[in-house]
C-alpha atoms as a PDB file:
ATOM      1  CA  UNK A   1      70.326 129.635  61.409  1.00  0.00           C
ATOM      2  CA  UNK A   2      73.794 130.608  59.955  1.00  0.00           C
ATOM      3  CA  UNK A   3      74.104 129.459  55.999  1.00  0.00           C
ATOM      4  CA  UNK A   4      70.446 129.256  55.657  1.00  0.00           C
ATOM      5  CA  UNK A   5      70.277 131.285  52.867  1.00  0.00           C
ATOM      6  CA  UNK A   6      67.451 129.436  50.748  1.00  0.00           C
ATOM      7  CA  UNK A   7      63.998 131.643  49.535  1.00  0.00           C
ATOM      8  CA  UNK A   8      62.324 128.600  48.692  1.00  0.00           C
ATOM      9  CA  UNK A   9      62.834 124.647  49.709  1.00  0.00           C
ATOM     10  CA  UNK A  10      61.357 122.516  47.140  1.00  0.00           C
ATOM     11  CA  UNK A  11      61.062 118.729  48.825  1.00  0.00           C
ATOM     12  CA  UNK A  12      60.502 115.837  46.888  1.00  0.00           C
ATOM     13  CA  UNK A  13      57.544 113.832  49.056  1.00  0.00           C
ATOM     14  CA  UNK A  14      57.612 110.203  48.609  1.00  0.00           C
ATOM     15  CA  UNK A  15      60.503 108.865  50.537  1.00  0.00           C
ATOM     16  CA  UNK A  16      61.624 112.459  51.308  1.00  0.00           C
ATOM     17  CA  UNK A  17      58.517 113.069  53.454  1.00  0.00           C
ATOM     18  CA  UNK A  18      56.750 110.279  53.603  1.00  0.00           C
ATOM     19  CA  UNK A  19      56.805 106.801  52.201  1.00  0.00           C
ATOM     20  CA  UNK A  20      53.925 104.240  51.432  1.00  0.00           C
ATOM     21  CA  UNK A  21      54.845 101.246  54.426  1.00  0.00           C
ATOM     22  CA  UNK A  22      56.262  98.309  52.320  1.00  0.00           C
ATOM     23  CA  UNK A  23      56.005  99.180  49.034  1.00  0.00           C
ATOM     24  CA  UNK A  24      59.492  99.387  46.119  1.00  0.00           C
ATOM     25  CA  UNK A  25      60.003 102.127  44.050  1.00  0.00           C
ATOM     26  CA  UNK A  26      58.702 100.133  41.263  1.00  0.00           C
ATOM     27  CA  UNK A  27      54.906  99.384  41.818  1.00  0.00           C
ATOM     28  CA  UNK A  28      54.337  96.826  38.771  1.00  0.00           C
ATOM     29  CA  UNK A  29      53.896  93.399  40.756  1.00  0.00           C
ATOM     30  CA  UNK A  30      50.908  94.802  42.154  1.00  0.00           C
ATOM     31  CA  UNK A  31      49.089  95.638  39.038  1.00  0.00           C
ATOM     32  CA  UNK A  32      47.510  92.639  38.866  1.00  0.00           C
ATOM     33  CA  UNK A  33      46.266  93.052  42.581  1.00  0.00           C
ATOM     34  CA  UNK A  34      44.518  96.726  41.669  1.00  0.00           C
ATOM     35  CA  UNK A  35      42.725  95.369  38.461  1.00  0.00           C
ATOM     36  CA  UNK A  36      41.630  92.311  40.529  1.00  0.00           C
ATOM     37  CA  UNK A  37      39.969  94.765  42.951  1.00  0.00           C
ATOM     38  CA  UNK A  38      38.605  96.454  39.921  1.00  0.00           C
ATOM     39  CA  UNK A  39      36.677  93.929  38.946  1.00  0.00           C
ATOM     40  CA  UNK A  40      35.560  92.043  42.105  1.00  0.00           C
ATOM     41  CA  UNK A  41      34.247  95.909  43.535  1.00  0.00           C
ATOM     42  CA  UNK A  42      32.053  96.236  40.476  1.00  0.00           C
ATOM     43  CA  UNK A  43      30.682  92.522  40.142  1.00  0.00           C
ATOM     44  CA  UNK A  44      32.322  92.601  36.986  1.00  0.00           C
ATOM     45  CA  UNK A  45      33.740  88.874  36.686  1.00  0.00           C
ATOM     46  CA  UNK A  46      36.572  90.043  34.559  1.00  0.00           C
ATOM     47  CA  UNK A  47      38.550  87.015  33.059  1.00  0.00           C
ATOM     48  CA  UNK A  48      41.818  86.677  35.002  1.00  0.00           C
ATOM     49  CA  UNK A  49      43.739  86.188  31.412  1.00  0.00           C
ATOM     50  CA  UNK A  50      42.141  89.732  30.374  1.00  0.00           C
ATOM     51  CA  UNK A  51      43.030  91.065  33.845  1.00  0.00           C
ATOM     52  CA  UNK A  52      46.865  90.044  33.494  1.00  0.00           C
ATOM     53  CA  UNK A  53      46.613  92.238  29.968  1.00  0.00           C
ATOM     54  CA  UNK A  54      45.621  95.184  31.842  1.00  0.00           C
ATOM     55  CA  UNK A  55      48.283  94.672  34.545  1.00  0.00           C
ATOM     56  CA  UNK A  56      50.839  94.137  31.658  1.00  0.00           C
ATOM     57  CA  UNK A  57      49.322  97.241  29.740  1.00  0.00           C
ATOM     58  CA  UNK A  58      49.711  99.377  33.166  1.00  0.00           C
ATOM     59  CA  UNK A  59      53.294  98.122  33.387  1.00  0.00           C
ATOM     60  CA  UNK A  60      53.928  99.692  29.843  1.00  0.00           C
ATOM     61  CA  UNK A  61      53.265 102.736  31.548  1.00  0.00           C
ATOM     62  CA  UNK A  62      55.344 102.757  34.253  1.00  0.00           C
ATOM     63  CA  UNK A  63      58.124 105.351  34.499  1.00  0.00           C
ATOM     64  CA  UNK A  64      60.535 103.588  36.462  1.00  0.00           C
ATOM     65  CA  UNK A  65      60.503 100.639  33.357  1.00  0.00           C
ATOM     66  CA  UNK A  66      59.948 103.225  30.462  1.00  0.00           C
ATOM     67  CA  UNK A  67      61.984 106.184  31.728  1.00  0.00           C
ATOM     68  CA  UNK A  68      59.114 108.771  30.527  1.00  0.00           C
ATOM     69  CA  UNK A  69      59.103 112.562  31.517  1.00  0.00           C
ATOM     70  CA  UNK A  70      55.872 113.713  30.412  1.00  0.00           C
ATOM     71  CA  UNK A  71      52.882 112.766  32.750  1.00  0.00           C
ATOM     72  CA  UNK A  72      50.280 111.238  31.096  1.00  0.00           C
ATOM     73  CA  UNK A  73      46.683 111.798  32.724  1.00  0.00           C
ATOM     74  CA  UNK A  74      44.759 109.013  34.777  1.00  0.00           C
ATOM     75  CA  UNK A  75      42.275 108.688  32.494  1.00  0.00           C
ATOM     76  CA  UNK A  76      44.377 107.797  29.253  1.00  0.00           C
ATOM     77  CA  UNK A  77      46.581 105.028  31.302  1.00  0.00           C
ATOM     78  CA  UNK A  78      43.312 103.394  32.919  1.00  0.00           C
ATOM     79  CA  UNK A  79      41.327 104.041  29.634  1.00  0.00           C
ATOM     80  CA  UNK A  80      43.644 101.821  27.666  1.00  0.00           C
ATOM     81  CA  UNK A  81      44.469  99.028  30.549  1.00  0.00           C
ATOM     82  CA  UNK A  82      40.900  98.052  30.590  1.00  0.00           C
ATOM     83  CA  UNK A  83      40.259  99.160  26.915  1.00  0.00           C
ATOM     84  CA  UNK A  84      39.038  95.355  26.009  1.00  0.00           C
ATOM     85  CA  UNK A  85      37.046  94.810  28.990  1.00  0.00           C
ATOM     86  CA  UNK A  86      33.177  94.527  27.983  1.00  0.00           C
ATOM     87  CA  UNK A  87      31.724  96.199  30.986  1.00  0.00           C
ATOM     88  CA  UNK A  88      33.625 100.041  31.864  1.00  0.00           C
ATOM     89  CA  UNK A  89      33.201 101.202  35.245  1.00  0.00           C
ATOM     90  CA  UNK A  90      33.431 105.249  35.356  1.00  0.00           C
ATOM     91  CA  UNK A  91      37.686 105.931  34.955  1.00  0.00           C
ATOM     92  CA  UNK A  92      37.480 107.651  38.464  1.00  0.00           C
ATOM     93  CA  UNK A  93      36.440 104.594  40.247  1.00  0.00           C
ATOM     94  CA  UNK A  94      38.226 102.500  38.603  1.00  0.00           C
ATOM     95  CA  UNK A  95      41.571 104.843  39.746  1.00  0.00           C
ATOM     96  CA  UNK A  96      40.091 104.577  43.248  1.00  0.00           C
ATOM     97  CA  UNK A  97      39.602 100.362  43.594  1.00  0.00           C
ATOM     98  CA  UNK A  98      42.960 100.578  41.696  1.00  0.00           C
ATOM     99  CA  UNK A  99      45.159 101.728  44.768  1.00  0.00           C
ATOM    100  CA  UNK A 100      42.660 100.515  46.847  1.00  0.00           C
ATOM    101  CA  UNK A 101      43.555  96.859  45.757  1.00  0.00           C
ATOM    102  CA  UNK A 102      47.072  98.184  46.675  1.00  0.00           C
ATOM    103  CA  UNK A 103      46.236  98.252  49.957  1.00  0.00           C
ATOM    104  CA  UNK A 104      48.496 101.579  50.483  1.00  0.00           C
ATOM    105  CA  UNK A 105      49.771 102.533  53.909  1.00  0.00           C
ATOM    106  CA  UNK A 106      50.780 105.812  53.770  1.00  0.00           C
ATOM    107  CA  UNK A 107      53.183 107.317  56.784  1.00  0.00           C
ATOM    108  CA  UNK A 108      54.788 111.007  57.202  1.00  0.00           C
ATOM    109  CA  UNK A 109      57.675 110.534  58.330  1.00  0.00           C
ATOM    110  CA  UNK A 110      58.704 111.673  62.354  1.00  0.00           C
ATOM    111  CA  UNK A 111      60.677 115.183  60.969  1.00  0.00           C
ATOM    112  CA  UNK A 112      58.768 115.888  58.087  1.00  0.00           C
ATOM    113  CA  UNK A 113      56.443 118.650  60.055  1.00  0.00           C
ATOM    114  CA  UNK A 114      59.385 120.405  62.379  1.00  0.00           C
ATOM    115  CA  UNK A 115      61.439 120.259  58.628  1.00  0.00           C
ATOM    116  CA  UNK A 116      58.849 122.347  57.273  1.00  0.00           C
ATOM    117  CA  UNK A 117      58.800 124.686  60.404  1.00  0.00           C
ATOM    118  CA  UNK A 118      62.160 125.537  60.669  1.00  0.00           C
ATOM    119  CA  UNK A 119      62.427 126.233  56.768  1.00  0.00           C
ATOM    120  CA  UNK A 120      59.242 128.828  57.487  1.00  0.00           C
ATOM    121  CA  UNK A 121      61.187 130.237  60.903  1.00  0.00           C
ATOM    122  CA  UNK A 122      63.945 130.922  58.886  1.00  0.00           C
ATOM    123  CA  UNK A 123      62.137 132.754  55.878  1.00  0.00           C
ATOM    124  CA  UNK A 124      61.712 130.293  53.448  1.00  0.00           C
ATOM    125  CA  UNK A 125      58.368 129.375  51.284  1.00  0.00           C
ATOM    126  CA  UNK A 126      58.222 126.005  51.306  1.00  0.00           C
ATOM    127  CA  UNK A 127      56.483 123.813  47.902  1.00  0.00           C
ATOM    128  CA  UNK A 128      56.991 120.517  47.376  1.00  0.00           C
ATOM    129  CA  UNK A 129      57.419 118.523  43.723  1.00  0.00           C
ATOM    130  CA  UNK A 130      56.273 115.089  43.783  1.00  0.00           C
ATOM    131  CA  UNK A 131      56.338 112.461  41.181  1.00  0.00           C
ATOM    132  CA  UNK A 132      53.204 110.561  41.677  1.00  0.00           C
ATOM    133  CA  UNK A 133      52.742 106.839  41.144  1.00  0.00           C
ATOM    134  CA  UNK A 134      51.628 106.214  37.701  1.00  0.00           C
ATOM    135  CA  UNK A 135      48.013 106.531  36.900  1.00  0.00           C
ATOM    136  CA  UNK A 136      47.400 108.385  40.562  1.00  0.00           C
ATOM    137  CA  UNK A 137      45.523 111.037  40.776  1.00  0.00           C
ATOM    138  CA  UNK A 138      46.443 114.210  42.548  1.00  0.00           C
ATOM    139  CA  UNK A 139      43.042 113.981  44.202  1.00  0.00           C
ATOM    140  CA  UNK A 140      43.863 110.313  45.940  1.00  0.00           C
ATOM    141  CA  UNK A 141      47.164 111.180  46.701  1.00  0.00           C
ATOM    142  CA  UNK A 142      46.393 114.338  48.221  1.00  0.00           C
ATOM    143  CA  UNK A 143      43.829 113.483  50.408  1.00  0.00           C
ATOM    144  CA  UNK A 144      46.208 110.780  52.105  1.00  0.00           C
ATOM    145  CA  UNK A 145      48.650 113.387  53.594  1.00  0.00           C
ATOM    146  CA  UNK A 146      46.533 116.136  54.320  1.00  0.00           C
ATOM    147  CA  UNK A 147      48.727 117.077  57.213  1.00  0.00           C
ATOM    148  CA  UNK A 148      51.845 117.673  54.786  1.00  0.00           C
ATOM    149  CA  UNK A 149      50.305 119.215  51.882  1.00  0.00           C
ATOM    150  CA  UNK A 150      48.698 121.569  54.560  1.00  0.00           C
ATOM    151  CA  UNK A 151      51.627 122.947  55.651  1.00  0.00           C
ATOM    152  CA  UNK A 152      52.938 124.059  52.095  1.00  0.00           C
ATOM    153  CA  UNK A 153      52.719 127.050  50.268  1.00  0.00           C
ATOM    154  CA  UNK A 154      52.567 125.417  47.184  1.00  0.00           C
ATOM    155  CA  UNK A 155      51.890 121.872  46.001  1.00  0.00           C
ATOM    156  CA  UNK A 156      53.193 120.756  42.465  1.00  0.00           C
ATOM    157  CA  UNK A 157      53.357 117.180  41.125  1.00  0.00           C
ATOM    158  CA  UNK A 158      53.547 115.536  37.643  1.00  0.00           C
ATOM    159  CA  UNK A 159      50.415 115.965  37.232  1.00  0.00           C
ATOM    160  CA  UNK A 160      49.781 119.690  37.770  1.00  0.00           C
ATOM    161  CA  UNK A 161      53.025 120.801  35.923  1.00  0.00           C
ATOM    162  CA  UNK A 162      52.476 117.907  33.155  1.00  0.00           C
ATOM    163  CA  UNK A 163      56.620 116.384  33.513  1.00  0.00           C
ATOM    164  CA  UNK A 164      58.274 113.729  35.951  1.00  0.00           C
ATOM    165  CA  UNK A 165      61.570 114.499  37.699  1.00  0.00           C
ATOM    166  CA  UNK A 166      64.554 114.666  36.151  1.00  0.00           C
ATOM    167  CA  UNK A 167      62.796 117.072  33.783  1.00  0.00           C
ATOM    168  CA  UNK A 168      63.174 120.663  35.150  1.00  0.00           C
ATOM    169  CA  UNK A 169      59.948 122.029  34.397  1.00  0.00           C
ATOM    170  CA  UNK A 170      58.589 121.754  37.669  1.00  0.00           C
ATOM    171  CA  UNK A 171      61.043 123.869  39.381  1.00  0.00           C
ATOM    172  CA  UNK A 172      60.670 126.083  36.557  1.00  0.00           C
ATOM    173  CA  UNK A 173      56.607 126.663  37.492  1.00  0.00           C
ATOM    174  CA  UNK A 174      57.874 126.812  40.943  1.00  0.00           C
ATOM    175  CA  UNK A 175      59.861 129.922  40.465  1.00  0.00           C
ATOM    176  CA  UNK A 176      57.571 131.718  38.050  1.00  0.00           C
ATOM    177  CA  UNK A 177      55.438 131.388  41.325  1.00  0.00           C
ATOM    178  CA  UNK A 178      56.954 132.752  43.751  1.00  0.00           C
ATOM    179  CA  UNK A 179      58.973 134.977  41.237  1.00  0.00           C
ATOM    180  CA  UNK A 180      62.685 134.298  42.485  1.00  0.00           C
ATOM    181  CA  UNK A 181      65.424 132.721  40.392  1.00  0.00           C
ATOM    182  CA  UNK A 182      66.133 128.988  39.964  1.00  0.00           C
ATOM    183  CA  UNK A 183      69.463 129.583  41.699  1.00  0.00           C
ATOM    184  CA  UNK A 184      67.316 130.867  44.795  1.00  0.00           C
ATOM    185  CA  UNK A 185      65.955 127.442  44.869  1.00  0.00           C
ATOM    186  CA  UNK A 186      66.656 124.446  47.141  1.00  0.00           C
ATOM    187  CA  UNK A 187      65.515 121.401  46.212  1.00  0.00           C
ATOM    188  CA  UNK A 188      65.857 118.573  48.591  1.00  0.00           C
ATOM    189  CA  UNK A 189      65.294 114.680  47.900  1.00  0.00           C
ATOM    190  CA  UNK A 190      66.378 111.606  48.242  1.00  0.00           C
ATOM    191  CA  UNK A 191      66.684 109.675  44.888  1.00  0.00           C
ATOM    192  CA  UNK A 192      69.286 110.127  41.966  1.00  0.00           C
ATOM    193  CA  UNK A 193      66.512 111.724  39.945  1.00  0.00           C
ATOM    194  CA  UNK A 194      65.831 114.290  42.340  1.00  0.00           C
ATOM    195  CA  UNK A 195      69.709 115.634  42.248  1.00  0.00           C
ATOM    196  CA  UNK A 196      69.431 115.083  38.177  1.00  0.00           C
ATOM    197  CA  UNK A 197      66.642 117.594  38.397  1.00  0.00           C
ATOM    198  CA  UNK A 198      68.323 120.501  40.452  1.00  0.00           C
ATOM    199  CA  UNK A 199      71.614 119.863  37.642  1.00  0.00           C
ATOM    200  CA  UNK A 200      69.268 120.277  34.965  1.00  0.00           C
ATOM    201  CA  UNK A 201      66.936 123.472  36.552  1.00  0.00           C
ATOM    202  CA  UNK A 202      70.197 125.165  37.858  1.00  0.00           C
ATOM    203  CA  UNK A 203      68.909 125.016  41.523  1.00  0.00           C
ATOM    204  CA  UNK A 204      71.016 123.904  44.403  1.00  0.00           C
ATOM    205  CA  UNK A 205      70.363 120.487  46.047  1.00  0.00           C
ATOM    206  CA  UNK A 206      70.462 118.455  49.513  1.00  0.00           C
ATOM    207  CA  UNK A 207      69.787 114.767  50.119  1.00  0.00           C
ATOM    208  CA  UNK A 208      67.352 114.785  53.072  1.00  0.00           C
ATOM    209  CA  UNK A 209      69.901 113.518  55.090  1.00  0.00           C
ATOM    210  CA  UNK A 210      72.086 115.801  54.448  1.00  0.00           C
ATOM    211  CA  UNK A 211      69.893 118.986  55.612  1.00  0.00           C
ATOM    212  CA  UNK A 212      68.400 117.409  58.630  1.00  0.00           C
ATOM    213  CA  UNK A 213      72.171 116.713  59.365  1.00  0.00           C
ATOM    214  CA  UNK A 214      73.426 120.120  58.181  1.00  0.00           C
ATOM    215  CA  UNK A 215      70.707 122.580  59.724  1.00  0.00           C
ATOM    216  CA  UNK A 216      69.003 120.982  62.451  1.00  0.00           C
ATOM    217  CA  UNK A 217      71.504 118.813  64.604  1.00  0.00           C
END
């Protein structure tokens, strides 16, 4: 399509792509809900008082409170949230009743697959960079939306580059991989952060909106 100049779209995933049904941007009130399930899916009776310091402990980690850039791994945030707890279930399952206490609902949006097509019909290599919710692992979050990260030529999140958005790193990796130029990049999102980090990386940017209403109306 005319003015479709882009050699790679970069698109931020949640709320971009595809949203978890009913949840805010900032995840904290539910803390308490994931270390709940923690403890009742291991028999481990934790006291609820000891239980509210892990939810509080979790919250200390949250970027959207703290305003942190670098990633920190799974297994350091959950390590330290149940650090005083007497019984330790393995880190990995603790991650996985974690979100499972969420009860997450997660839904790709109605465009999200013909978005991706008509980027690869007109010549594009499409990756996406995705902040993921703290303490997630790629692993759970990845396996929910199979059918997107399918699709992609390359996947890149906070965790495999090591940053959160607005930090440019990511977009940095990104072009080191498919060795083009920042300025060849697209990046397309729908927060604040996600236009902060095209400023910083020197790559162009669309709200979502904006390029389903500019290319494919």
């Amino acid at each position: 399509m005319s003015g479709f100049d882009h050699k790679v779209v970069v698109f931020d995933l949640g709320g971009t792509l595809m949203e978890y049904e009913g949840m805010p941007l900032d995840w904290s009130g539910f803390y308490y809900d994931g270390f709940r399930e923690v403890s009742e899916a291991n028999g481990l009776n934790i006291p609820d008082e000891k239980i509210k310091r892990s939810a509080e402990i979790m919250r200390s980690f949250n970027p959207r409170l703290t305003g942190r850039e670098v990633e920190i791994a799974p297994e350091v945030i959950f390590g330290e949230a149940i650090a005083d707890w007497e019984v330790k279930p393995d880190i990995d399952k603790v991650a996985d009743d974690f979100f499972s206490g969420l009860t997450l609902r997660p839904r790709v949006f109605d465009y999200t697959k013909n978005i991706i097509e008509f980027c690869r019909t007109n010549g594009a290599k499409v990756a996406c960079l995705t902040d993921l919710p703290s303490g997630m692992p790629d692993r759970i979050f990845k396996s929910a939306i199979t059918e997107v990260t399918d699709l992609l030529d390359l996947y890149m999140s906070s965790e495999s580059c090591g940053y959160r958005k607005p930090n440019k790193a990511g977009i940095d990796l990104i072009a080191d991989y498919f060795d083009v130029s920042v300025s060849e990049i697209l990046l397309v999102g729908d927060e604040k952060k996600d236009l902060q980090t095209a400023n910083n990386a020197g790559c162009r940017f669309l709200f979502v909106n904006d390029f389903i209403d500019q290319f494919m109306r």
